[in-house]
Protein backbone atom coordinates (compact mmCIF):
# COMPACT_ATOMS: atom_id res chain seq x y z
CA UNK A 1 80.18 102.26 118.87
CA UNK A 2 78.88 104.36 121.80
CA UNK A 3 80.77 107.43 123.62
CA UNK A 4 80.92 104.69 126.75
CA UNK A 5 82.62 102.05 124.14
CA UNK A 6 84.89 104.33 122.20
CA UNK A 7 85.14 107.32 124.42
CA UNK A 8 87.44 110.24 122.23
CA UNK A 9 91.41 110.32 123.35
CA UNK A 10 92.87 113.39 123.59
CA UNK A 11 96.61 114.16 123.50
CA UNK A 12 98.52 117.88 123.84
CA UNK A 13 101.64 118.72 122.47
CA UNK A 14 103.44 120.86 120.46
CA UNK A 15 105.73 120.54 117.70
CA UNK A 16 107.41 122.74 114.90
CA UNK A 17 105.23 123.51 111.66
CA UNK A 18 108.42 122.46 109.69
CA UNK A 19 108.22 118.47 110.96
CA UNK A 20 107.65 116.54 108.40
CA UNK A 21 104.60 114.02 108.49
CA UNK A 22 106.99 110.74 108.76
CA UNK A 23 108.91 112.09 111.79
CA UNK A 24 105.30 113.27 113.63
CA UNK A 25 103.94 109.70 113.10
CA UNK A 26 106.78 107.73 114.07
CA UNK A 27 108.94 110.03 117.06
CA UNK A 28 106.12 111.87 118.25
CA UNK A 29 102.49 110.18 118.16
CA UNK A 30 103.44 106.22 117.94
CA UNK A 31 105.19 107.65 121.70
CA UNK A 32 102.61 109.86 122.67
CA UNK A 33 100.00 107.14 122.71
CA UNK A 34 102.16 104.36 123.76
CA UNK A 35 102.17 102.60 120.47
CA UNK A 36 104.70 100.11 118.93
CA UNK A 37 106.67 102.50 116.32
CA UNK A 38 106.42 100.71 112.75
CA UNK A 39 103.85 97.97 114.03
CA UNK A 40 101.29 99.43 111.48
CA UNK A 41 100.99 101.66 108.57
CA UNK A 42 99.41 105.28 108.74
CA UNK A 43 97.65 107.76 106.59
CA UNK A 44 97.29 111.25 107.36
CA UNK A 45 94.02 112.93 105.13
CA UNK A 46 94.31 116.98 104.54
CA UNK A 47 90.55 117.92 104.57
CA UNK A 48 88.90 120.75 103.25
CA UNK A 49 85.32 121.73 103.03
CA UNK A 50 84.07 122.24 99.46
CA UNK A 51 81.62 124.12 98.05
CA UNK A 52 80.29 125.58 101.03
CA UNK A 53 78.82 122.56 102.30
CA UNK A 54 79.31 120.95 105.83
CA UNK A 55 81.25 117.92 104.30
CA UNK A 56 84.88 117.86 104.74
CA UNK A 57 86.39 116.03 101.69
CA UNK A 58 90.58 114.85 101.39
CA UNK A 59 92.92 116.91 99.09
CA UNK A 60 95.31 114.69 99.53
CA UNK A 61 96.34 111.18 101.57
CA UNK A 62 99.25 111.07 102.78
CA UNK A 63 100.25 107.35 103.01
CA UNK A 64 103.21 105.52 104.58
CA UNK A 65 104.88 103.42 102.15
CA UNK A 66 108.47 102.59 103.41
CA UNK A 67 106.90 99.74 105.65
CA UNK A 68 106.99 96.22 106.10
CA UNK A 69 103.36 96.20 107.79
CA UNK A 70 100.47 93.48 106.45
CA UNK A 71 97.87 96.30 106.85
CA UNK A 72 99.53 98.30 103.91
CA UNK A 73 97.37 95.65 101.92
CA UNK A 74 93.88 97.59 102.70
CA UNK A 75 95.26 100.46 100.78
CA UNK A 76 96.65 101.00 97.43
CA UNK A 77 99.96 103.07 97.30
CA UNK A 78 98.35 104.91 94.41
CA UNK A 79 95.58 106.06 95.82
CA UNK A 80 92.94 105.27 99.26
CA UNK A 81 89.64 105.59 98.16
CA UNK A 82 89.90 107.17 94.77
CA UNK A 83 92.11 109.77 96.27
CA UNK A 84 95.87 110.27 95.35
CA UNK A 85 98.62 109.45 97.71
CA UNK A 86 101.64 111.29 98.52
CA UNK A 87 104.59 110.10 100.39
CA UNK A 88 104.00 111.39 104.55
CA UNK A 89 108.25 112.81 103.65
CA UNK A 90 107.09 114.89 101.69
CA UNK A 91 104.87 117.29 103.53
CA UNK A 92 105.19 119.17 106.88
CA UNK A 93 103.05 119.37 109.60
CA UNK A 94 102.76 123.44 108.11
CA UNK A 95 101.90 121.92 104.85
CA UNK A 96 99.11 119.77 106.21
CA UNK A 97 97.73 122.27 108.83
CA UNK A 98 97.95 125.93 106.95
CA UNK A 99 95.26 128.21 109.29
CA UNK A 100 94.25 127.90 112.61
CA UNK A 101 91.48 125.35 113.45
CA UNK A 102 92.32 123.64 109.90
CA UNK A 103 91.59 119.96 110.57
CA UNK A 104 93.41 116.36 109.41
CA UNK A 105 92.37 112.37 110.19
CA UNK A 106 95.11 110.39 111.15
CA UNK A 107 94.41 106.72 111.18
CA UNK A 108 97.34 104.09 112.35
CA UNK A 109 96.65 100.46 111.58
CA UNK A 110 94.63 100.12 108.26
CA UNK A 111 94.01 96.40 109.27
């Protein structure tokens, strides 16, 4: 899609390092953006860059599992795309983001 189709949105908050990934998806984004909390499920992806290239690869996926959502379908609870999955309760905004200008992908609504 073009920049004039899909132009970037941009949000600005802050929150505590010690939030856990659950309770940032669900009390403060799904808000933030005006979205219907539990409507879809969510991933968060922890990216590093590896082996000094430019390509920023997942360590881990965090994946919502506790949810009732159809889209949970497009994704395996064991793993999205040959990467392991980790419950979003069990990690921390701190955990996720460690140094500054550290970078994740959130995606909500895998449908």
């Amino acid at each position: 899609l073009s920049r004039e189709r899909a132009p970037p949105v941009w949000r600005r908050f802050r929150a505590s390092s010690a939030v856990n990934l659950d309770l940032l998806a669900d009390k403060i984004l799904s808000p933030i953006f005006g979205w219907e909390r539990n409507y879809h499920t969510y991933l968060f992806r922890k990216l590093s860059v590896g082996d000094g290239s430019d390509t920023a690869r997942p360590d881990v996926v965090y994946l919502q599992e506790d949810t009732q959502a159809t889209d949970l379908m497009h994704a395996s609870r064991d793993h999205v795309d040959g990467w392991p999955t980790e419950p979003p309760e069990s990690a921390t905004i701190g955990d996720l983001l460690r140094v500054v200008g550290q970078q994740c992908l959130y995606t909500y609504d895998l449908g």
